[in-house]
PDB file of N, CA and C in Angstrom:
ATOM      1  N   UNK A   1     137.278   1.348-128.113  1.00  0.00           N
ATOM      2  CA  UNK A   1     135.961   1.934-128.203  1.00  0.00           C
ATOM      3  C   UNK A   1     134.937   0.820-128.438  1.00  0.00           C
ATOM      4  N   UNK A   2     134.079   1.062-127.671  1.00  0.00           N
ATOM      5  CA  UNK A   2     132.642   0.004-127.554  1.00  0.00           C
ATOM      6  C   UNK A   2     131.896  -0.131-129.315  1.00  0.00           C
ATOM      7  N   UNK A   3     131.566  -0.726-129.741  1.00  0.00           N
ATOM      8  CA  UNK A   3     131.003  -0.355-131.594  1.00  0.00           C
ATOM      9  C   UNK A   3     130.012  -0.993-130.970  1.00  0.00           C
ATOM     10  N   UNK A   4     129.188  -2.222-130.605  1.00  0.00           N
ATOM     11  CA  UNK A   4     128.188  -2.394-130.641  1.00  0.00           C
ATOM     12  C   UNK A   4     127.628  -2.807-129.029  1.00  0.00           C
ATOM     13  N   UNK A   5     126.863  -1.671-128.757  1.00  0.00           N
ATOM     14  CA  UNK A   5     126.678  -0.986-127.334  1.00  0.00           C
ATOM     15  C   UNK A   5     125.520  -1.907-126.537  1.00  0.00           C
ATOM     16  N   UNK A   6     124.789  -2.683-127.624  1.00  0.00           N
ATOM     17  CA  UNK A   6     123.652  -3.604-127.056  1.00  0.00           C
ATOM     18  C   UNK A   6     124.140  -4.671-126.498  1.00  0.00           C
ATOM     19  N   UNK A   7     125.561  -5.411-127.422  1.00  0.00           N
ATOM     20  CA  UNK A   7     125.974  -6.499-126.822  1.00  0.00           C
ATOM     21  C   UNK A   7     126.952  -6.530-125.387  1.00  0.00           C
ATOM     22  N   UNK A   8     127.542  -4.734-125.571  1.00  0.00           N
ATOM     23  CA  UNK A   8     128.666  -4.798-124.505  1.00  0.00           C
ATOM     24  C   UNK A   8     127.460  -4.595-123.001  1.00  0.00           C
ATOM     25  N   UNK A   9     126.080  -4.157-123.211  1.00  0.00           N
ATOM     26  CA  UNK A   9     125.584  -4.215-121.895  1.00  0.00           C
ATOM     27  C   UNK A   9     124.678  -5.448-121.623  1.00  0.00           C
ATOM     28  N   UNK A  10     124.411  -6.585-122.679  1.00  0.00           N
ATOM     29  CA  UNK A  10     124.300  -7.252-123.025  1.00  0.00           C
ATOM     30  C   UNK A  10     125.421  -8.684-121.772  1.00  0.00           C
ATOM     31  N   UNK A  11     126.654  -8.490-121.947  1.00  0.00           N
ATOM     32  CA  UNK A  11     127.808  -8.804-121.292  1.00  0.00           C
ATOM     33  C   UNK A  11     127.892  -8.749-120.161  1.00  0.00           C
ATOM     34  N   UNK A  12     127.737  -6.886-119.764  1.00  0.00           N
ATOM     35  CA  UNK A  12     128.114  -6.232-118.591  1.00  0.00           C
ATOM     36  C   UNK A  12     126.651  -7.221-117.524  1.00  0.00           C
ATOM     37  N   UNK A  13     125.865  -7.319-118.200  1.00  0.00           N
ATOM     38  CA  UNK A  13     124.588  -7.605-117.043  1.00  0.00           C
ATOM     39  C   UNK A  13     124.595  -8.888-116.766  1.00  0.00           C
ATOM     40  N   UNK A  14     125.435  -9.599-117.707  1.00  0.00           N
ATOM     41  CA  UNK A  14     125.568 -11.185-117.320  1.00  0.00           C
ATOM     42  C   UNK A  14     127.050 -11.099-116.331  1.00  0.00           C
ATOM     43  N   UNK A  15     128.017 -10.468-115.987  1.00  0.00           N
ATOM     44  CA  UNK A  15     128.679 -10.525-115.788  1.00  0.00           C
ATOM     45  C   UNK A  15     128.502  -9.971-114.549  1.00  0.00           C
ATOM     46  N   UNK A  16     127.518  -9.138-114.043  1.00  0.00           N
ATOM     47  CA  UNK A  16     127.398  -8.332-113.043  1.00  0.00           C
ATOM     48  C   UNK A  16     126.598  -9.516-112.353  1.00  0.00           C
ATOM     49  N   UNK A  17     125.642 -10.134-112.753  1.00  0.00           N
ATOM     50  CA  UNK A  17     124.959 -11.045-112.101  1.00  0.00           C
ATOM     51  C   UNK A  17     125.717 -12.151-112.059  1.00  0.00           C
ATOM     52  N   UNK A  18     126.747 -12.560-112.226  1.00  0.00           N
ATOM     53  CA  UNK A  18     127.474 -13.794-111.939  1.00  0.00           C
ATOM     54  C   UNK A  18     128.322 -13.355-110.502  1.00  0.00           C
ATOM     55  N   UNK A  19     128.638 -12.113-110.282  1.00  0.00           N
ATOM     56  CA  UNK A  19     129.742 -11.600-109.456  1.00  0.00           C
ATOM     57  C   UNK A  19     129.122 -11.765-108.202  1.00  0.00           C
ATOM     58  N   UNK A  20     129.185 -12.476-107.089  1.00  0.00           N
ATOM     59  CA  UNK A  20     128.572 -12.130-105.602  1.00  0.00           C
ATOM     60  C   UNK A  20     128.521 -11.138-105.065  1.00  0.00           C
ATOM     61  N   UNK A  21     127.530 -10.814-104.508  1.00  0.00           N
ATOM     62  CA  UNK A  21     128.131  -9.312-103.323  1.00  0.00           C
ATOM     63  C   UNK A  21     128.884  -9.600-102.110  1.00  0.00           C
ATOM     64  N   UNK A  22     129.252  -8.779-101.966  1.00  0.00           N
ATOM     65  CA  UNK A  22     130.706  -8.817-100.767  1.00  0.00           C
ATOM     66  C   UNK A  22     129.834  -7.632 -99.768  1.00  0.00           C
ATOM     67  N   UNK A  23     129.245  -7.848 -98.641  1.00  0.00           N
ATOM     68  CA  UNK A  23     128.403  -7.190 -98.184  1.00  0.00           C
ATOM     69  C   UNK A  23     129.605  -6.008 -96.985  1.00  0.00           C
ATOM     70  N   UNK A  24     131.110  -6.263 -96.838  1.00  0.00           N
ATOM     71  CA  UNK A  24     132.036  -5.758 -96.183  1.00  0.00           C
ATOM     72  C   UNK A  24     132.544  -4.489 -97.259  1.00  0.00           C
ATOM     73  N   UNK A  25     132.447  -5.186 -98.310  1.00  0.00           N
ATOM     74  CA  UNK A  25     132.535  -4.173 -99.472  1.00  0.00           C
ATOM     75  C   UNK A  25     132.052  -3.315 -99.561  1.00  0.00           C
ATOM     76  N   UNK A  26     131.114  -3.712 -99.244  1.00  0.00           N
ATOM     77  CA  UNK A  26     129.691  -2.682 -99.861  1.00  0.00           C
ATOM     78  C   UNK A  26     129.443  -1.859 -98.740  1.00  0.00           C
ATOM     79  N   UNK A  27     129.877  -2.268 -97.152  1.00  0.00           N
ATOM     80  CA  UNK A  27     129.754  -1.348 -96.488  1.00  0.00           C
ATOM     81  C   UNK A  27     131.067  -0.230 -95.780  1.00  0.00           C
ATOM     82  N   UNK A  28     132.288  -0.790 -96.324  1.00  0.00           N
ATOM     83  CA  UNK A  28     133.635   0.403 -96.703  1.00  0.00           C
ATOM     84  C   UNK A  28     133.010   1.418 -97.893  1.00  0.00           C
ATOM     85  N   UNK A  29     132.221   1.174 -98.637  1.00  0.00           N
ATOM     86  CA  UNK A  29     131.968   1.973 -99.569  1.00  0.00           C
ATOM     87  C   UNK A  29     131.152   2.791 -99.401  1.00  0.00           C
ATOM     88  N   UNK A  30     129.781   2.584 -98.450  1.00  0.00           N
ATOM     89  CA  UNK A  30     129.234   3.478 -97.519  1.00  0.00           C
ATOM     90  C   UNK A  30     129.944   4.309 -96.689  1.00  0.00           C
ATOM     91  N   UNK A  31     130.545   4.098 -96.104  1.00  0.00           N
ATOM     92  CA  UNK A  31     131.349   4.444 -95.242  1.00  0.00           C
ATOM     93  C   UNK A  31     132.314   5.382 -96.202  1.00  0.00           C
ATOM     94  N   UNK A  32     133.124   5.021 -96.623  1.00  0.00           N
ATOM     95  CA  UNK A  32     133.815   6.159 -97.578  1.00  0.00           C
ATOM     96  C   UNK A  32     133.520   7.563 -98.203  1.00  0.00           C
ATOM     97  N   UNK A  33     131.233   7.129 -98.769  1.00  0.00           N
ATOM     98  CA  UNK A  33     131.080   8.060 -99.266  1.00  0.00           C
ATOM     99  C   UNK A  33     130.451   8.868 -97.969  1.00  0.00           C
ATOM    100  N   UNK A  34     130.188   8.302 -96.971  1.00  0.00           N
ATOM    101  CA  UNK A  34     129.475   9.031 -95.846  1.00  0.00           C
ATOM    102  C   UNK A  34     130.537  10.046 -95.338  1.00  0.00           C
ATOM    103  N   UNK A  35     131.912   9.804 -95.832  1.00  0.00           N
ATOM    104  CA  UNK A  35     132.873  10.548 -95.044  1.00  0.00           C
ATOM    105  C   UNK A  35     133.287  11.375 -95.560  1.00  0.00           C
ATOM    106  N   UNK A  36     133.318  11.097 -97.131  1.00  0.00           N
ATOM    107  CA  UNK A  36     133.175  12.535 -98.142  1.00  0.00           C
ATOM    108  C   UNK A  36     132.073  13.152 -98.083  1.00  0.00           C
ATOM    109  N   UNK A  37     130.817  12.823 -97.782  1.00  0.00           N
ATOM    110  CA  UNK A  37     129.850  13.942 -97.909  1.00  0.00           C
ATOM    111  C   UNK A  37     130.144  14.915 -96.532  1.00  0.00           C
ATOM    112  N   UNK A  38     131.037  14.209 -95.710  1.00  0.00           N
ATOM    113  CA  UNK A  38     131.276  14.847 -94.086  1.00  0.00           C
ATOM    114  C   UNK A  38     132.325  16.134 -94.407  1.00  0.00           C
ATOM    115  N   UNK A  39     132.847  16.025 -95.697  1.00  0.00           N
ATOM    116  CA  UNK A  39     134.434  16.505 -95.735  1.00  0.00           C
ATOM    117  C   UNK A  39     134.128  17.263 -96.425  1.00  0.00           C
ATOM    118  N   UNK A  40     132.287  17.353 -97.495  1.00  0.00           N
ATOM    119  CA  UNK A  40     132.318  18.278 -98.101  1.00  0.00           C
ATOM    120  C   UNK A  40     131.359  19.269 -97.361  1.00  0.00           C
ATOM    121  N   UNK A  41     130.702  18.859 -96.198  1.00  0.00           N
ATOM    122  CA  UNK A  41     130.118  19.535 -95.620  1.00  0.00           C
ATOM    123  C   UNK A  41     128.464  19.800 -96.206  1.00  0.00           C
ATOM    124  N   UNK A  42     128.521  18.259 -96.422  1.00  0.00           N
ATOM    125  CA  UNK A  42     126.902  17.538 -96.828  1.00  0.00           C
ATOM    126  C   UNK A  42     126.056  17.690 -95.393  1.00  0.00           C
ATOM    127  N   UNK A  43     126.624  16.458 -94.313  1.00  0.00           N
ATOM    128  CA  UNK A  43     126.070  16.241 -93.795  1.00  0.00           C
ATOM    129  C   UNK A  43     127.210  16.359 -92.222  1.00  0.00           C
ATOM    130  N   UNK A  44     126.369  16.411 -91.392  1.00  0.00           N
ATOM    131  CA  UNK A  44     125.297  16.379 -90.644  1.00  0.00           C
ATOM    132  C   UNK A  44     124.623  17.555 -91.196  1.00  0.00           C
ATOM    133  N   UNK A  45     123.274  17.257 -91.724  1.00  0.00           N
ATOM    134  CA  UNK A  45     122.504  18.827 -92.015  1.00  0.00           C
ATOM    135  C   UNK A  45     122.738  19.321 -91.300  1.00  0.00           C
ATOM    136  N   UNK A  46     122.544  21.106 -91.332  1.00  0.00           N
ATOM    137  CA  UNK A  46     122.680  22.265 -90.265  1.00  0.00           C
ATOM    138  C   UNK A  46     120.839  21.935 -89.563  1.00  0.00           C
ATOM    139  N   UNK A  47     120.315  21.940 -90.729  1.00  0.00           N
ATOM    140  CA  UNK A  47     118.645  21.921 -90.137  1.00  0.00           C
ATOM    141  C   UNK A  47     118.129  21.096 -90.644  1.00  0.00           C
ATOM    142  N   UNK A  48     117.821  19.892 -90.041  1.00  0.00           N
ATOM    143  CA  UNK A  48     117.311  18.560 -90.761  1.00  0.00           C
ATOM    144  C   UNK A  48     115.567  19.001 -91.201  1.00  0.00           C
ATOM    145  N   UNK A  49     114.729  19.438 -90.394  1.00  0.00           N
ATOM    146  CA  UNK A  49     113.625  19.853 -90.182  1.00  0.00           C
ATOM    147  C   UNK A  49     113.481  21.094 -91.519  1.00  0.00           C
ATOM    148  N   UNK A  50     114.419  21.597 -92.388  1.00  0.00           N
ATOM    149  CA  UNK A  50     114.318  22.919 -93.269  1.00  0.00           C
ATOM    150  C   UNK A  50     113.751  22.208 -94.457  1.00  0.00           C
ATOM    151  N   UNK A  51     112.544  23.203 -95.040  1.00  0.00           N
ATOM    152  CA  UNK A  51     111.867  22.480 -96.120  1.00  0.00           C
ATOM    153  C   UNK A  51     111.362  21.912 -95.974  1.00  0.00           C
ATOM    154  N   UNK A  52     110.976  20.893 -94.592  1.00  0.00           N
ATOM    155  CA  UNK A  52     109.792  20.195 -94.209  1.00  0.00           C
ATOM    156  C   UNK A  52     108.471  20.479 -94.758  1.00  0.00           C
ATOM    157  N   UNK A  53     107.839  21.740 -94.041  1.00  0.00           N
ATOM    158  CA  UNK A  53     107.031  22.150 -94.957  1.00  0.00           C
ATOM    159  C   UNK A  53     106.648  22.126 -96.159  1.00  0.00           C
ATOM    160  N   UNK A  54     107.084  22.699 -96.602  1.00  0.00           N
ATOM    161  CA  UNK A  54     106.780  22.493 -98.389  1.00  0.00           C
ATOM    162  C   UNK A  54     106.888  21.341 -99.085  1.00  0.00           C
ATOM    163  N   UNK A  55     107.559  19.883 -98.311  1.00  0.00           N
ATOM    164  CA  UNK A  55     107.806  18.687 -98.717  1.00  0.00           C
ATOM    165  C   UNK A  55     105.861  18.468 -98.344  1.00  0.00           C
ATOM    166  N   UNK A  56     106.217  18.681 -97.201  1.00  0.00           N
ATOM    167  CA  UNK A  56     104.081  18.369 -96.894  1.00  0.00           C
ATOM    168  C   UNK A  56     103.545  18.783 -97.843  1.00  0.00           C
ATOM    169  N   UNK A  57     103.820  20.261 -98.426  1.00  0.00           N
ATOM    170  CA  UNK A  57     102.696  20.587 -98.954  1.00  0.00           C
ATOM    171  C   UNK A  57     102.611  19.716-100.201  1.00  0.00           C
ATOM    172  N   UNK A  58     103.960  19.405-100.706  1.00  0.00           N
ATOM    173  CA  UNK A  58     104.121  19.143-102.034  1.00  0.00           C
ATOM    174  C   UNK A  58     103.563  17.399-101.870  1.00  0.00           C
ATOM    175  N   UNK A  59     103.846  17.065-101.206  1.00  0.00           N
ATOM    176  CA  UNK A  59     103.201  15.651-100.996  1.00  0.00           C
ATOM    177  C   UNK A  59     101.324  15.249-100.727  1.00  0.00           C
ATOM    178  N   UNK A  60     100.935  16.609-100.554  1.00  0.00           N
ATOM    179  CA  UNK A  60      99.190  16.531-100.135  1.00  0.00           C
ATOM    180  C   UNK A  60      99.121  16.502-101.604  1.00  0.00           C
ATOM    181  N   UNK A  61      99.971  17.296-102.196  1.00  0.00           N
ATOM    182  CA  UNK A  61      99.082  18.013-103.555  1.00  0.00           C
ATOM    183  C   UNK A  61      99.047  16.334-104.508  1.00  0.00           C
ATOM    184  N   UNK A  62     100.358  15.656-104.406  1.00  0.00           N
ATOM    185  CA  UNK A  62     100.539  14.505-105.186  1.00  0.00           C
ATOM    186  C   UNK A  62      99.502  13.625-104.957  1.00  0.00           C
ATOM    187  N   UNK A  63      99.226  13.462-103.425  1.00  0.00           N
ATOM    188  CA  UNK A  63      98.643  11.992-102.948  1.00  0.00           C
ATOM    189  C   UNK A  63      97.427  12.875-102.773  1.00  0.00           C
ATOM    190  N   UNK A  64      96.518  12.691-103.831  1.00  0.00           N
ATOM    191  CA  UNK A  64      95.163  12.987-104.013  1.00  0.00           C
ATOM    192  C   UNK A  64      94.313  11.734-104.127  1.00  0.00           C
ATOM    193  N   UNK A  65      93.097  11.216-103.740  1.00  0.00           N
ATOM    194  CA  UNK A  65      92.449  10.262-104.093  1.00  0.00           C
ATOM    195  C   UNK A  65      91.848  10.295-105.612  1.00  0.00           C
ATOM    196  N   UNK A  66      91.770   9.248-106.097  1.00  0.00           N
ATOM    197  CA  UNK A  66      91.125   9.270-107.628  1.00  0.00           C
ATOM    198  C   UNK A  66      89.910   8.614-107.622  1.00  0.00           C
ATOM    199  N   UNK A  67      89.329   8.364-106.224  1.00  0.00           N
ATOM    200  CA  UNK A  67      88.028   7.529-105.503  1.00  0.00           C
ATOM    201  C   UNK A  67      86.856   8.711-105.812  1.00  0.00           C
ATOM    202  N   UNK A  68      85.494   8.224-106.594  1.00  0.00           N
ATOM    203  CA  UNK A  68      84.742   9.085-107.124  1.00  0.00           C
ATOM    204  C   UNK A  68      83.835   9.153-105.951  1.00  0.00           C
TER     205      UNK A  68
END
């Protein structure tokens, strides 16, 4: 068990930044989860275009000017 949680992420972030990326890695791992979301019947959306709408609307309402 971890007791002092500042130093173990403290560790983890020096340790993560020492590690290279493996960019073959990283794209089996795409690939893996692209094939479970296939298996769970994520994706290919049925209707890519569904909810469009309301994404607009919901996006006018956000991106308002604050210009007087």
């Amino acid at each position: 068990m971890i007791k002092d949680k500042a130093a173990w992420e403290k560790w983890e972030e020096a340790y993560l930044s020492r590690q290279p990326s493996d960019f073959f890695l990283n794209l089996s791992l795409l690939e893996a989860m692209y094939d479970e979301a296939k298996a769970l019947k994520v994706f290919p959306l049925s209707n890519p275009l569904e909810g469009l709408d309301a994404k607009i609307q919901m996006a006018k309402a956000v991106n308002v000017s604050n210009a007087a």
